[in-house]
C-alpha atoms as a PDB file:
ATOM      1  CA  UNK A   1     -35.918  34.974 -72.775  1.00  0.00           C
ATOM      2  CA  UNK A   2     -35.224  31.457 -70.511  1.00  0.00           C
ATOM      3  CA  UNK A   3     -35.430  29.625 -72.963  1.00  0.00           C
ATOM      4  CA  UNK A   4     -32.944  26.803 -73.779  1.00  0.00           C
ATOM      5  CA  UNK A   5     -32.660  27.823 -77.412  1.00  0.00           C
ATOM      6  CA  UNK A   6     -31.204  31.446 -76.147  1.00  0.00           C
ATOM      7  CA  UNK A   7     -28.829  30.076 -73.343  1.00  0.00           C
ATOM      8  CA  UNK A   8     -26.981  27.824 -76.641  1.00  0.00           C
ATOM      9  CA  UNK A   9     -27.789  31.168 -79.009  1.00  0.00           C
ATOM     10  CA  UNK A  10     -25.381  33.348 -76.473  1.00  0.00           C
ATOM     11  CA  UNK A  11     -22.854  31.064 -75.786  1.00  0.00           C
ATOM     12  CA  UNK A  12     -22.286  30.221 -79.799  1.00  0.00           C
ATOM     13  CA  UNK A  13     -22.740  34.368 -80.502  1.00  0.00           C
ATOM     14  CA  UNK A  14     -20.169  34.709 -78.096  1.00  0.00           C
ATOM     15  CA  UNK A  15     -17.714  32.558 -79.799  1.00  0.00           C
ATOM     16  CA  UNK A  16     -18.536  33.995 -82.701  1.00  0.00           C
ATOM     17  CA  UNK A  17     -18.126  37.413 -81.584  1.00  0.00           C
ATOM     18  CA  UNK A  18     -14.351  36.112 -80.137  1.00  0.00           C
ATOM     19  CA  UNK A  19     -13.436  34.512 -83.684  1.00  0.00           C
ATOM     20  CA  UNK A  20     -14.461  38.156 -84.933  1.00  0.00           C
ATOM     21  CA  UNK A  21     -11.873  39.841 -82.662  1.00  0.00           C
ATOM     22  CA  UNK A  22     -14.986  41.347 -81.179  1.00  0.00           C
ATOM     23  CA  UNK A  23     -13.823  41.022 -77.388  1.00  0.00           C
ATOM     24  CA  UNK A  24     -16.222  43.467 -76.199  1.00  0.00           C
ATOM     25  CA  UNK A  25     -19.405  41.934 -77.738  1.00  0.00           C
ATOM     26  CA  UNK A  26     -18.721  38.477 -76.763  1.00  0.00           C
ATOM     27  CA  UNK A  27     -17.538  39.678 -73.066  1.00  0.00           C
ATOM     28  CA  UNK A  28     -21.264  41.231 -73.216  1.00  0.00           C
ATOM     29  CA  UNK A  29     -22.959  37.727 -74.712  1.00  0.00           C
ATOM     30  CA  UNK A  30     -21.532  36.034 -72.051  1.00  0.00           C
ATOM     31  CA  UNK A  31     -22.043  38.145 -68.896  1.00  0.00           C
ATOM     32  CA  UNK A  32     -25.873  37.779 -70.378  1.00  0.00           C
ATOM     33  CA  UNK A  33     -25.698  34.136 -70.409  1.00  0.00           C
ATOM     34  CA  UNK A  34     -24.243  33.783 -67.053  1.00  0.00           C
ATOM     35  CA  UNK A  35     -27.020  36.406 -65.071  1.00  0.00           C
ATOM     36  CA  UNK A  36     -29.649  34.631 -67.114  1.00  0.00           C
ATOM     37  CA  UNK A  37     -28.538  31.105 -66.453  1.00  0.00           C
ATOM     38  CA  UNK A  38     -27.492  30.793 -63.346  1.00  0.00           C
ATOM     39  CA  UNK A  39     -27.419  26.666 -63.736  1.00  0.00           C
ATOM     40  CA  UNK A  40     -25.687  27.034 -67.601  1.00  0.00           C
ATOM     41  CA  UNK A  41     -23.349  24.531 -68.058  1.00  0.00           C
ATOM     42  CA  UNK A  42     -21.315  26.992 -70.002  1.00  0.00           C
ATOM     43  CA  UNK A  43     -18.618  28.242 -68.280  1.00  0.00           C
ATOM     44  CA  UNK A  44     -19.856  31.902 -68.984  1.00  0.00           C
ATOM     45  CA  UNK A  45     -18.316  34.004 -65.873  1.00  0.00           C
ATOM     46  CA  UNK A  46     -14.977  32.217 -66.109  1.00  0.00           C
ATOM     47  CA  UNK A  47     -14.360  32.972 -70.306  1.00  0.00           C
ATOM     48  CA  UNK A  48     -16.058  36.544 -69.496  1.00  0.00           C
ATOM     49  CA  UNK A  49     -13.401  37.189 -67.387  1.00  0.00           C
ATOM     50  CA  UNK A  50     -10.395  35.674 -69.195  1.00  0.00           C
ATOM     51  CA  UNK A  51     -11.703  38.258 -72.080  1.00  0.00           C
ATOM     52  CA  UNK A  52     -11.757  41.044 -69.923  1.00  0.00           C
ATOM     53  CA  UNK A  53      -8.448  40.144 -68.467  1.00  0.00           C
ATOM     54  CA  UNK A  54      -6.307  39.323 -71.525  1.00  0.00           C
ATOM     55  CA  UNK A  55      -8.307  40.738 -74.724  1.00  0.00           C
ATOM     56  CA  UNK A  56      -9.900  44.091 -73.231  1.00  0.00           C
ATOM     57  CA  UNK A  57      -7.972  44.868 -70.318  1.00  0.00           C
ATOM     58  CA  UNK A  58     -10.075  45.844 -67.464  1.00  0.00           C
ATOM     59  CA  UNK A  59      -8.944  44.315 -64.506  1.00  0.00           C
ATOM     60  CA  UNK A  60     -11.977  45.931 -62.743  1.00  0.00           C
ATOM     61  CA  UNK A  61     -14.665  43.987 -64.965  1.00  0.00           C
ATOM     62  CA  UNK A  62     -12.613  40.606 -65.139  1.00  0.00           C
ATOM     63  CA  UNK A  63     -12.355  40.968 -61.180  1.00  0.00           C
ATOM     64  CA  UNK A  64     -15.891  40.952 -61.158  1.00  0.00           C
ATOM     65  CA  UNK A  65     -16.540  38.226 -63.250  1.00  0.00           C
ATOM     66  CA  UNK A  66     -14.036  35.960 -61.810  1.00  0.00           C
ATOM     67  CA  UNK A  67     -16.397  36.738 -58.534  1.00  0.00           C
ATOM     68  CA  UNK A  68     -19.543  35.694 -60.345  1.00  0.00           C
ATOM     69  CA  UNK A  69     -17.381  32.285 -61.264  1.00  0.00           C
ATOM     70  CA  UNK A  70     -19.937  29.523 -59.531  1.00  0.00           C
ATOM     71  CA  UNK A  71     -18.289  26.663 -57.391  1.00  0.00           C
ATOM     72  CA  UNK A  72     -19.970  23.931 -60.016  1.00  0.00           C
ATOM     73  CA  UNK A  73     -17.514  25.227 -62.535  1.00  0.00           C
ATOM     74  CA  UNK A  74     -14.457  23.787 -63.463  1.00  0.00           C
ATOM     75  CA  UNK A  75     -12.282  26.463 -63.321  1.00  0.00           C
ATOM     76  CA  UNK A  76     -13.882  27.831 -59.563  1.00  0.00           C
ATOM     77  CA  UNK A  77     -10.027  27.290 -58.078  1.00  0.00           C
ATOM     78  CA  UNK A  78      -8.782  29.148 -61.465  1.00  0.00           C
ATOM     79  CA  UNK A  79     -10.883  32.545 -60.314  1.00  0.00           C
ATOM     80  CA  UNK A  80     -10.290  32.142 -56.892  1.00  0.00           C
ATOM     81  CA  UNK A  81      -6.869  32.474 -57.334  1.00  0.00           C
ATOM     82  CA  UNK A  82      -6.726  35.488 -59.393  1.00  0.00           C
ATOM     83  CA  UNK A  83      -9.120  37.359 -56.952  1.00  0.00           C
ATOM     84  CA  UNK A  84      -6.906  36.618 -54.139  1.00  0.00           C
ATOM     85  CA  UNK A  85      -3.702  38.077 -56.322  1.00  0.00           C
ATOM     86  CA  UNK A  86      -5.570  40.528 -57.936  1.00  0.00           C
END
């Protein structure tokens, strides 16, 4: 289950879940990868949230990712933001 092989095998299920139109899947891939992987180099929390924002519309779930959004990642300012106007 910590295995490398899995943390790529989410993160490319997720996208294919997306290209699908399978928003709730891939939302569900990638909240995975990010509690598994805390160090991913994916940018898990941040496109978890951006789905539940925009493609599945629960503000309460995207709120929560956008908290789970680590500082590493390049888009830390992004989610700050939109919990501070959210």
């Amino acid at each position: 289950p910590a295995s490398p092989e899995r943390e790529h095998a989410l993160w490319r299920l997720a996208s294919l879940y997306e290209d699908l139109k399978r928003y709730d899947l891939s939302a569900e891939a990638l909240r995975q990868l990010g509690s598994s992987y805390s160090a991913t180099a994916y940018d898990a929390w941040f496109v978890a949230a951006e789905i539940y924002q925009k493609r599945l519309n629960d503000p309460v779930s995207a709120r929560t990712a956008y908290a789970m959004v680590p500082p590493t990642s390049p888009h830390w300012n992004d989610a700050q933001k939109r919990l501070s106007t959210n």
